[in-house]
PDB file of N, CA and C in Angstrom:
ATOM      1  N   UNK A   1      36.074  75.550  47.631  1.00  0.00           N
ATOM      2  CA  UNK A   1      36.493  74.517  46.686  1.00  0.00           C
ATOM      3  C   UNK A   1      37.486  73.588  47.388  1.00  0.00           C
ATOM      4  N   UNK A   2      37.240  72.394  47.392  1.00  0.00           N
ATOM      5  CA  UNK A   2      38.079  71.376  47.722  1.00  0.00           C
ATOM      6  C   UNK A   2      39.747  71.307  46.999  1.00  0.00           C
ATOM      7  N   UNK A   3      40.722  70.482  47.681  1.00  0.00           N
ATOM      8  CA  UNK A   3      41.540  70.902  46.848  1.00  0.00           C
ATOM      9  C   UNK A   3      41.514  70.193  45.904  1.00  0.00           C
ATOM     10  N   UNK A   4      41.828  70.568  44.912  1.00  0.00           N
ATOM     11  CA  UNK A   4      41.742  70.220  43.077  1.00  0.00           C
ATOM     12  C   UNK A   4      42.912  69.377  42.958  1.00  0.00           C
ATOM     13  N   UNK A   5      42.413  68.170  41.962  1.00  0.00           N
ATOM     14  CA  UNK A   5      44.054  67.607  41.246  1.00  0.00           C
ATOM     15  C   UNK A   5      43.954  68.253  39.926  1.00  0.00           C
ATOM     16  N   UNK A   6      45.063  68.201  39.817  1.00  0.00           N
ATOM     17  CA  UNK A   6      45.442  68.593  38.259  1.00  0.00           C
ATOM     18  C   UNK A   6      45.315  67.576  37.009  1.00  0.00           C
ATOM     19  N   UNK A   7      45.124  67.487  36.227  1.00  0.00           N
ATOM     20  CA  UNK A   7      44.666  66.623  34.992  1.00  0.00           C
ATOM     21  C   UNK A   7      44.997  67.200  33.643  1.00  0.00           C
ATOM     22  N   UNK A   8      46.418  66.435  33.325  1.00  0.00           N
ATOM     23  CA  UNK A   8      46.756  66.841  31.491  1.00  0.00           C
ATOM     24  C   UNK A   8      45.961  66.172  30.690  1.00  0.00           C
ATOM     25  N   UNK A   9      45.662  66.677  30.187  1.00  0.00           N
ATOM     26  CA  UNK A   9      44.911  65.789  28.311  1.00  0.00           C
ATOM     27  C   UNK A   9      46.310  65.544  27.690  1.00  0.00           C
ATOM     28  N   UNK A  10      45.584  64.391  26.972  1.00  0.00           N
ATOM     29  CA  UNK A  10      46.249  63.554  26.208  1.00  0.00           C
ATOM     30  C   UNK A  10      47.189  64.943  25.446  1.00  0.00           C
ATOM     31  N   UNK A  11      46.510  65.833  24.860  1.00  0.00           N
ATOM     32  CA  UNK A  11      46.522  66.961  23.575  1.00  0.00           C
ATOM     33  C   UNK A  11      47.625  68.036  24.531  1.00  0.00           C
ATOM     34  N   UNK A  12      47.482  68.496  26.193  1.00  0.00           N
ATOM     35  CA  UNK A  12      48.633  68.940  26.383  1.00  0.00           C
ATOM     36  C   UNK A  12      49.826  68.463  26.976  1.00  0.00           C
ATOM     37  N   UNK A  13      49.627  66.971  27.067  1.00  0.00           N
ATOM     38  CA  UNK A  13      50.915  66.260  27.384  1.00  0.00           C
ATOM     39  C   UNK A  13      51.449  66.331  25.919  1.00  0.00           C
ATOM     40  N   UNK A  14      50.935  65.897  25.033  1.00  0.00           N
ATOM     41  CA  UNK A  14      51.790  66.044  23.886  1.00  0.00           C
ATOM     42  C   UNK A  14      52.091  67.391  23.467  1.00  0.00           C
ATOM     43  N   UNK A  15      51.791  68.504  23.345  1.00  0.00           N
ATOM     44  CA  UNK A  15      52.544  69.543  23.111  1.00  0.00           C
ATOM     45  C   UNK A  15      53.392  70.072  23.688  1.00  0.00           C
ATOM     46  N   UNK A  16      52.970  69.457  25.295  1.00  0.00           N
ATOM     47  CA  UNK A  16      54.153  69.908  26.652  1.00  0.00           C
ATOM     48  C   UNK A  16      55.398  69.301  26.418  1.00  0.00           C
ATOM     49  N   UNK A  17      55.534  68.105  25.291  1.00  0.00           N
ATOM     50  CA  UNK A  17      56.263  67.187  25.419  1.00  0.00           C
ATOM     51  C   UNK A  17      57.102  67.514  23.910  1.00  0.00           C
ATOM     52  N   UNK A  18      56.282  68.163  23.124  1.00  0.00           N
ATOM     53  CA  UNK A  18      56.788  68.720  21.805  1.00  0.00           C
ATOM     54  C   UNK A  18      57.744  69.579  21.867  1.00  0.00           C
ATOM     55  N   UNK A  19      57.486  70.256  23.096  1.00  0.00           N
ATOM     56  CA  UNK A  19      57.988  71.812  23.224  1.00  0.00           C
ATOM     57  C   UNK A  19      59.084  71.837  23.596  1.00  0.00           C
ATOM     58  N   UNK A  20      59.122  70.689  24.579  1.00  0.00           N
ATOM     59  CA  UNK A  20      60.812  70.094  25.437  1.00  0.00           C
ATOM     60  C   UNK A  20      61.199  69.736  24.821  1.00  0.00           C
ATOM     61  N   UNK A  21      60.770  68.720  23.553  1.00  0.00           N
ATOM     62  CA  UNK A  21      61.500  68.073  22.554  1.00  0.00           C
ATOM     63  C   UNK A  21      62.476  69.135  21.453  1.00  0.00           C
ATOM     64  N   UNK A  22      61.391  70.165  21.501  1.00  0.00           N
ATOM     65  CA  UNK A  22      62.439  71.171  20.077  1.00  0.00           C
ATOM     66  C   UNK A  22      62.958  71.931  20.748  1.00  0.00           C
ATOM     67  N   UNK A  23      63.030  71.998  22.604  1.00  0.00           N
ATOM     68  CA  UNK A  23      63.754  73.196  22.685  1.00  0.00           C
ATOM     69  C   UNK A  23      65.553  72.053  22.671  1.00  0.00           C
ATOM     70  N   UNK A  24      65.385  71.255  22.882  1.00  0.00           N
ATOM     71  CA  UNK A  24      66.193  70.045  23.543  1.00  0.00           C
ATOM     72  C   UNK A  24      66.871  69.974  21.591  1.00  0.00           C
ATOM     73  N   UNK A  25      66.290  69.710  20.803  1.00  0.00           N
ATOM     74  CA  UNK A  25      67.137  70.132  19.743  1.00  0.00           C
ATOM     75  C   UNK A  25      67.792  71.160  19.360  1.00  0.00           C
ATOM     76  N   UNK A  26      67.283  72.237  19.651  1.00  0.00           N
ATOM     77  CA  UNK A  26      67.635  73.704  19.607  1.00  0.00           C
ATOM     78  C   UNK A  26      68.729  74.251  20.014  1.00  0.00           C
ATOM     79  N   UNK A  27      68.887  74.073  21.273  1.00  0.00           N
ATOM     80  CA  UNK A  27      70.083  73.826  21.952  1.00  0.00           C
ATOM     81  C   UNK A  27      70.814  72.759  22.429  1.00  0.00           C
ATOM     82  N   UNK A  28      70.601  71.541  21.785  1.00  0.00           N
ATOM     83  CA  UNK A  28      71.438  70.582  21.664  1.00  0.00           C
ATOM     84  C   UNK A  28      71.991  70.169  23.429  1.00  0.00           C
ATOM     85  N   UNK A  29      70.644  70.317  24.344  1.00  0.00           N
ATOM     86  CA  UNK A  29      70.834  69.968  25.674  1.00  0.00           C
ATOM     87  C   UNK A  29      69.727  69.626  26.125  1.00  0.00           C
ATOM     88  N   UNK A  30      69.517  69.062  27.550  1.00  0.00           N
ATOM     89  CA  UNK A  30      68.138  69.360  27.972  1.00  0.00           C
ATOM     90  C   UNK A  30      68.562  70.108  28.899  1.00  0.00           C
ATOM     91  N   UNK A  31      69.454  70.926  29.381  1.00  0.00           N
ATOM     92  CA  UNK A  31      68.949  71.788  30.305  1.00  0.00           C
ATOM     93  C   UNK A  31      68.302  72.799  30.522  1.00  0.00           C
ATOM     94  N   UNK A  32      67.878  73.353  29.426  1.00  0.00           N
ATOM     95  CA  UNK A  32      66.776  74.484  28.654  1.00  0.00           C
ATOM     96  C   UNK A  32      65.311  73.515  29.105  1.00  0.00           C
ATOM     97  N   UNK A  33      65.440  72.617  28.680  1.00  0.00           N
ATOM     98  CA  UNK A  33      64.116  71.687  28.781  1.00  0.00           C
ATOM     99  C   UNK A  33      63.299  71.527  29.783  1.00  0.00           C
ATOM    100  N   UNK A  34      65.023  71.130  31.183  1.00  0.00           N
ATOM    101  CA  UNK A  34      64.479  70.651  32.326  1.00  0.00           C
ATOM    102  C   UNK A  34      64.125  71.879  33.000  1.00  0.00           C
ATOM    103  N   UNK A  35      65.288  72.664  32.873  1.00  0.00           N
ATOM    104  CA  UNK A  35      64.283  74.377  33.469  1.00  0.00           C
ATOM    105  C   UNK A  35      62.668  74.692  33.394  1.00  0.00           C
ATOM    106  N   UNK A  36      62.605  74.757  31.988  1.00  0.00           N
ATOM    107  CA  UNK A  36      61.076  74.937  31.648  1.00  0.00           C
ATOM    108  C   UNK A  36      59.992  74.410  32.292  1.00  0.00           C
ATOM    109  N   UNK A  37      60.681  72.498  31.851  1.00  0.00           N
ATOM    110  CA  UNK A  37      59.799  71.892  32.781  1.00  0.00           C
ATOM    111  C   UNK A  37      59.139  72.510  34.524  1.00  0.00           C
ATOM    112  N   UNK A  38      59.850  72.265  34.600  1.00  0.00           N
ATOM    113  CA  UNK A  38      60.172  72.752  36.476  1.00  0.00           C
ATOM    114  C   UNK A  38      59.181  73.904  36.454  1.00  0.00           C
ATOM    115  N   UNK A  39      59.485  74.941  35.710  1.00  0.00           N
ATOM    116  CA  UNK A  39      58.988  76.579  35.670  1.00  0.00           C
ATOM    117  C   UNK A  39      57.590  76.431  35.619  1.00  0.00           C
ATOM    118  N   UNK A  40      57.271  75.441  34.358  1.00  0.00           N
ATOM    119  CA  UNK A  40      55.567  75.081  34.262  1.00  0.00           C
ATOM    120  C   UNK A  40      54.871  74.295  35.042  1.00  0.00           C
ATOM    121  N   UNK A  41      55.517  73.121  35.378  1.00  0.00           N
ATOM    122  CA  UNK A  41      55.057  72.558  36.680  1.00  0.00           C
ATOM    123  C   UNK A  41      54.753  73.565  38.138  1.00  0.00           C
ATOM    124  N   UNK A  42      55.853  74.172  38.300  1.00  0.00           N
ATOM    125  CA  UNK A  42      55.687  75.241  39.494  1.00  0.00           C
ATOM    126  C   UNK A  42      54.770  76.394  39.503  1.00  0.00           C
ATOM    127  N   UNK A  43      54.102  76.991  38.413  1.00  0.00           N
ATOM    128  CA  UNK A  43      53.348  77.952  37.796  1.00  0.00           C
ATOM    129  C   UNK A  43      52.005  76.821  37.738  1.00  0.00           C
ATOM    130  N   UNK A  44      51.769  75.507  37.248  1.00  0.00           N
ATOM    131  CA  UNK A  44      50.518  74.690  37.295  1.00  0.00           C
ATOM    132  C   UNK A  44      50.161  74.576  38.636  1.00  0.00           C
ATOM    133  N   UNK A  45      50.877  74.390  39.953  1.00  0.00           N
ATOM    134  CA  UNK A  45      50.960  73.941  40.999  1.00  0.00           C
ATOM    135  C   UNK A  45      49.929  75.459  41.922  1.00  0.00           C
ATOM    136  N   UNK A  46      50.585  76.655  41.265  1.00  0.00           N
ATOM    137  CA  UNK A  46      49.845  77.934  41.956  1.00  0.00           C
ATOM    138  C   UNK A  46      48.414  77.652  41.204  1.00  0.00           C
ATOM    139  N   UNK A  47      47.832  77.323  40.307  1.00  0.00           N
ATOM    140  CA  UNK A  47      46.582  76.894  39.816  1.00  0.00           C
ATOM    141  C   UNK A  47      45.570  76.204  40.868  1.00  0.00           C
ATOM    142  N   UNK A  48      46.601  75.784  41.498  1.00  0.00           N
ATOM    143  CA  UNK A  48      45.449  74.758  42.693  1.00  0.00           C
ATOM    144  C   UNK A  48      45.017  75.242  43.319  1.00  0.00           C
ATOM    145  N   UNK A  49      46.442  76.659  43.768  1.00  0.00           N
ATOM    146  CA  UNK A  49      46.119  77.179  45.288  1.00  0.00           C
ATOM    147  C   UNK A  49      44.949  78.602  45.035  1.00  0.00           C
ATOM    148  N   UNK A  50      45.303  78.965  43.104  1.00  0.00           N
ATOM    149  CA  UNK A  50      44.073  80.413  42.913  1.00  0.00           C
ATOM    150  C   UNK A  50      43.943  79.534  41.479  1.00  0.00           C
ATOM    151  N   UNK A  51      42.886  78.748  41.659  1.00  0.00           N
ATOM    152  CA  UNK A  51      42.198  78.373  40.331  1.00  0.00           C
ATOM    153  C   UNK A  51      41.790  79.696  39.226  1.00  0.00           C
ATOM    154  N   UNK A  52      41.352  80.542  39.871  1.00  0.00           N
ATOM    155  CA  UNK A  52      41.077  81.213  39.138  1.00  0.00           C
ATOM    156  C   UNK A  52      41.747  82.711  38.841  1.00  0.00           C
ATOM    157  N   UNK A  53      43.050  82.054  38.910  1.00  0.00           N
ATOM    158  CA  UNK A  53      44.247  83.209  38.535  1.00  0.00           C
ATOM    159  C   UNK A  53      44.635  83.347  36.704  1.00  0.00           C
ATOM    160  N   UNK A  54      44.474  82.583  36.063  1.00  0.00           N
ATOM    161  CA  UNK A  54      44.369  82.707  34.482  1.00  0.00           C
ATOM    162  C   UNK A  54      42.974  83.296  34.207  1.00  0.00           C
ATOM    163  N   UNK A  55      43.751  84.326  33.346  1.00  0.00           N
ATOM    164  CA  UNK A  55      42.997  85.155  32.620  1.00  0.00           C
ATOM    165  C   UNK A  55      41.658  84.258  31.754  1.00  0.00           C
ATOM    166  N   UNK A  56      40.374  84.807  31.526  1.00  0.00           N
ATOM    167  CA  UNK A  56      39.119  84.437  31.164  1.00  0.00           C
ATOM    168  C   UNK A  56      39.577  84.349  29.348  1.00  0.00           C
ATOM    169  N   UNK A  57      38.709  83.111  28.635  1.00  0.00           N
ATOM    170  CA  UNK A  57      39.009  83.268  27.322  1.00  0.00           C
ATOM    171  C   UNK A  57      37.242  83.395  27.053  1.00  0.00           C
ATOM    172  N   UNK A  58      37.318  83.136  25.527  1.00  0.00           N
ATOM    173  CA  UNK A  58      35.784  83.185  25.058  1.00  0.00           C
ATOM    174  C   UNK A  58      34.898  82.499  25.235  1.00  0.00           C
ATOM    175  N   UNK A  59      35.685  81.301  25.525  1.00  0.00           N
ATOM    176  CA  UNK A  59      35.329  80.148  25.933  1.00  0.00           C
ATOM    177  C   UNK A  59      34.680  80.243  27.677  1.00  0.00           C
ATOM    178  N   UNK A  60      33.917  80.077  27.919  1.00  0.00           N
ATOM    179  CA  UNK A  60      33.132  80.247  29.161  1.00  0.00           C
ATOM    180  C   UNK A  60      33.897  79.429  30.217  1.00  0.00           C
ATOM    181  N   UNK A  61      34.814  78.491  30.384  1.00  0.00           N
ATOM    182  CA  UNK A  61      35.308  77.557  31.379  1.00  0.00           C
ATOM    183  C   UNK A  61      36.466  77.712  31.279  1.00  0.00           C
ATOM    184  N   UNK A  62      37.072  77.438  29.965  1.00  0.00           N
ATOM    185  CA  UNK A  62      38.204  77.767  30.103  1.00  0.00           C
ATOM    186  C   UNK A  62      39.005  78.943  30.334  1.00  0.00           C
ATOM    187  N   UNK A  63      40.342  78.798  31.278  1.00  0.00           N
ATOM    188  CA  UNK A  63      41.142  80.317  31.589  1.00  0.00           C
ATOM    189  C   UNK A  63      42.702  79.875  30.879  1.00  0.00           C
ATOM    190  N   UNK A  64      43.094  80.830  30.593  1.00  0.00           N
ATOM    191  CA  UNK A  64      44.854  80.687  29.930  1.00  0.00           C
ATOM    192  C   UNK A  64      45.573  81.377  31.016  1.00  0.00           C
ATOM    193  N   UNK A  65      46.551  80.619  31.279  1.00  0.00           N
ATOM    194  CA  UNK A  65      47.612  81.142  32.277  1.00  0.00           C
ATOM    195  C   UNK A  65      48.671  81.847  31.240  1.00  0.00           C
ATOM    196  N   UNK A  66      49.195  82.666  31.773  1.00  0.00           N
ATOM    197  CA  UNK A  66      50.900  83.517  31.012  1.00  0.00           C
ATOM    198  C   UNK A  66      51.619  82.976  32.132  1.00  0.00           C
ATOM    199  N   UNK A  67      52.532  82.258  31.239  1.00  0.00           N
ATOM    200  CA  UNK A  67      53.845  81.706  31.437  1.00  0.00           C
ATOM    201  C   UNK A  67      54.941  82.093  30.707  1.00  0.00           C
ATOM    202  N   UNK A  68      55.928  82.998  30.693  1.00  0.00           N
ATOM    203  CA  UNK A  68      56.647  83.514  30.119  1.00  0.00           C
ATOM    204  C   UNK A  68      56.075  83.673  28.656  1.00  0.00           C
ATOM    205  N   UNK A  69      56.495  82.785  27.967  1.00  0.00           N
ATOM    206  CA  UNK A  69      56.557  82.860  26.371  1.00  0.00           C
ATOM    207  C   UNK A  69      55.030  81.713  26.237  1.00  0.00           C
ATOM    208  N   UNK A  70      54.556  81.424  26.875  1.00  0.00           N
ATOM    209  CA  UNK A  70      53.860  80.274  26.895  1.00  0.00           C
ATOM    210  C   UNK A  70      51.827  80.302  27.712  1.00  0.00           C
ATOM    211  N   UNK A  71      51.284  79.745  26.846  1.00  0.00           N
ATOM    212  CA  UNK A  71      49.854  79.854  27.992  1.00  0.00           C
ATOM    213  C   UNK A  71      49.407  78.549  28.136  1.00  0.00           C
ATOM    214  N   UNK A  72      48.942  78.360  29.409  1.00  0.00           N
ATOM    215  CA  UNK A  72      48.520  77.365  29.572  1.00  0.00           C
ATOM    216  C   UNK A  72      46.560  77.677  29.624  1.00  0.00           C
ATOM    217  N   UNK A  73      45.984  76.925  28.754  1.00  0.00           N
ATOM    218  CA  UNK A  73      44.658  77.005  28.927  1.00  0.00           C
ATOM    219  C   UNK A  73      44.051  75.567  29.684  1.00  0.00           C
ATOM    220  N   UNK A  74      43.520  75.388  30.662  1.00  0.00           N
ATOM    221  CA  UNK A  74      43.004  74.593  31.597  1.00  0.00           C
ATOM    222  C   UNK A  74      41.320  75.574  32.016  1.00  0.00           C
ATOM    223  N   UNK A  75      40.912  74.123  32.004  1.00  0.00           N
ATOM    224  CA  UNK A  75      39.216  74.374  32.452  1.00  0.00           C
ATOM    225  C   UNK A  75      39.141  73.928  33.985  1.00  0.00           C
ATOM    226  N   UNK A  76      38.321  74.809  34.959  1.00  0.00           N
ATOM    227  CA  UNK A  76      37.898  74.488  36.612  1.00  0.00           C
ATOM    228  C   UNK A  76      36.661  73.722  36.949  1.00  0.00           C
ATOM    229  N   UNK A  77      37.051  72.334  37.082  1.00  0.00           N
ATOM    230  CA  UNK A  77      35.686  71.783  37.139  1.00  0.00           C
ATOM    231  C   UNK A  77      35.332  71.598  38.729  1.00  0.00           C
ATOM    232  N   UNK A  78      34.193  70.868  39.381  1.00  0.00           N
ATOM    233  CA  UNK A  78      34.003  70.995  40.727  1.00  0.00           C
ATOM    234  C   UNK A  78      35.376  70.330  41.801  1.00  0.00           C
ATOM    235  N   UNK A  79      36.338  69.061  41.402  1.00  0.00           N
ATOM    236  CA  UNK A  79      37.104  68.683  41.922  1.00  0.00           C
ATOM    237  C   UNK A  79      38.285  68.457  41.386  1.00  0.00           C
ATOM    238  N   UNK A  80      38.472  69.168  40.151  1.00  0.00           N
ATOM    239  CA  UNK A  80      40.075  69.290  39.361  1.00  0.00           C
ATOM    240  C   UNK A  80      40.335  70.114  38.414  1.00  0.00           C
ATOM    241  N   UNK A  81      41.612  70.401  37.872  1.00  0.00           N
ATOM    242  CA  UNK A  81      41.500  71.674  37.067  1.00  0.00           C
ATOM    243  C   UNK A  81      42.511  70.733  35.785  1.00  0.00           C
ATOM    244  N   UNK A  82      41.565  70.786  34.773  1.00  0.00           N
ATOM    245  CA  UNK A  82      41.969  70.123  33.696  1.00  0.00           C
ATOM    246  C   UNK A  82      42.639  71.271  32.625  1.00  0.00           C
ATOM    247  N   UNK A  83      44.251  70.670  32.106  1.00  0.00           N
ATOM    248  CA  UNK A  83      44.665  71.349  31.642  1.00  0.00           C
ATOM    249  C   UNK A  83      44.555  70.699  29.951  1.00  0.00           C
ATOM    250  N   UNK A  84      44.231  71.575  29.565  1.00  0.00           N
ATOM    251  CA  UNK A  84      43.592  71.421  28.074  1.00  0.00           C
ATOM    252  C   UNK A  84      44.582  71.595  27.165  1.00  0.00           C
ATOM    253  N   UNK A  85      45.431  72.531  26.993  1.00  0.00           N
ATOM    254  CA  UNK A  85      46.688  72.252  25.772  1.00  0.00           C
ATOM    255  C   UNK A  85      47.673  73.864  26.429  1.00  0.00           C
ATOM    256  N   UNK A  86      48.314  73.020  25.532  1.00  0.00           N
ATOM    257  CA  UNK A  86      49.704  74.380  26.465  1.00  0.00           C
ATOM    258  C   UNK A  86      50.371  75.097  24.788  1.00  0.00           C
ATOM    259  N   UNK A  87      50.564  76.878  25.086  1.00  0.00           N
ATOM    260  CA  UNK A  87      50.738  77.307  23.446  1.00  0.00           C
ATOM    261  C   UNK A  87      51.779  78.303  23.827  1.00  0.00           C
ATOM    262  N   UNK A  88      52.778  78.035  23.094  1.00  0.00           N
ATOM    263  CA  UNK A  88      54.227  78.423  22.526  1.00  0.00           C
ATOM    264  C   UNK A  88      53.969  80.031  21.779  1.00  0.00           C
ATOM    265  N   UNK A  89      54.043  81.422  22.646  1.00  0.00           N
ATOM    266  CA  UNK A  89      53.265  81.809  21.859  1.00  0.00           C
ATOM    267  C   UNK A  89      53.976  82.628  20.423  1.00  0.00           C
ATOM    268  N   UNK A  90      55.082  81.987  20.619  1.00  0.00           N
ATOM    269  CA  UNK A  90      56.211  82.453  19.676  1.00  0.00           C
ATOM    270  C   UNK A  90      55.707  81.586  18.459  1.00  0.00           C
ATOM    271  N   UNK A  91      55.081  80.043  18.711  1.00  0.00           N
ATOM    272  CA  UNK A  91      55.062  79.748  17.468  1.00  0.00           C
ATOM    273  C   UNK A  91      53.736  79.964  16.743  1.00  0.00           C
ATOM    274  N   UNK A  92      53.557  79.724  15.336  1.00  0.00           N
ATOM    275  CA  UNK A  92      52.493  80.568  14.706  1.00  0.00           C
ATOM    276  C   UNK A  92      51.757  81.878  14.881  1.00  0.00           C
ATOM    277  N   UNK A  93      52.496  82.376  14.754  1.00  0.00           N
ATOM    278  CA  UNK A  93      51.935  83.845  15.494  1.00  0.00           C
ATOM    279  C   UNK A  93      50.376  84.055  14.917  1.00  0.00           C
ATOM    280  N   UNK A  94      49.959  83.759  14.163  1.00  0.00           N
ATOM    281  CA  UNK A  94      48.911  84.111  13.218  1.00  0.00           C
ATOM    282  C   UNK A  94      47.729  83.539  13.682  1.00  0.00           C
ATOM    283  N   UNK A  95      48.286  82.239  14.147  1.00  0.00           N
ATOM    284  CA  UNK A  95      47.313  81.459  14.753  1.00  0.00           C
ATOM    285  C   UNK A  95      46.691  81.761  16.523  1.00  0.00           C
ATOM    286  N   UNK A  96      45.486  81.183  16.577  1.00  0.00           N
ATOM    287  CA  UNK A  96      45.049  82.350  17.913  1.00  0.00           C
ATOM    288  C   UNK A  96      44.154  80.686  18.386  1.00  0.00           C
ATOM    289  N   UNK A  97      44.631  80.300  19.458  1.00  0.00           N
ATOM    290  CA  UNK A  97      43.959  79.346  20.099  1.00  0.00           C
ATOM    291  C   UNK A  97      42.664  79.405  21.051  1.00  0.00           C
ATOM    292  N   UNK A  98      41.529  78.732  20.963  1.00  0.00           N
ATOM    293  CA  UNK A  98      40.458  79.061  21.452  1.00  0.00           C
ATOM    294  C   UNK A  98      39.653  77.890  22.011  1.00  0.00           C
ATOM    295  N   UNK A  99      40.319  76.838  22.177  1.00  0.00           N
ATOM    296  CA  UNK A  99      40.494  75.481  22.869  1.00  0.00           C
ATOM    297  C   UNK A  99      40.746  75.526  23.827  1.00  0.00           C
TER     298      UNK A  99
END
């Protein structure tokens, strides 16, 4: 495999961006935020080097990464690894993502 770029959807830039946003209220800083950031960026970045290090979902393409509290589900296509939405897994517990 060639090396891959990485590619957010519209759907996990905005939740990536949700997530910084309420932790950034939460604790009334961003340095909780900018950590995270960093942590997920640096954890997306090993994606390139073992695409196929996230765990398999039901979904035939797509894999979910574990990131602490967090998964990232991204699909491996022939020249990039598209990241499809990113899930908080603290929030909605009930709810079970398959996107």
């Amino acid at each position: 495999m060639a090396k891959s770029k990485i590619i957010w959807s519209n759907r996990a830039k905005k939740r990536l961006y949700g997530i910084l946003e309420f932790h950034i209220e939460r604790n009334k800083s961003k340095t909780c935020s900018i950590n995270l950031y960093r942590l997920l960026h640096r954890e997306v970045k090993i994606i390139i080097k073992f695409p196929e290090i996230g765990l398999k979902t039901t979904k035939d393409d797509i894999r979910g990464l574990i990131i602490d509290d967090f998964i990232i589900y991204y699909e491996i296509t022939r020249d990039k690894i598209v990241i499809h939405t990113i899930w908080d897994t603290r929030q909605y517990p009930d709810s079970k993502i398959t996107k």
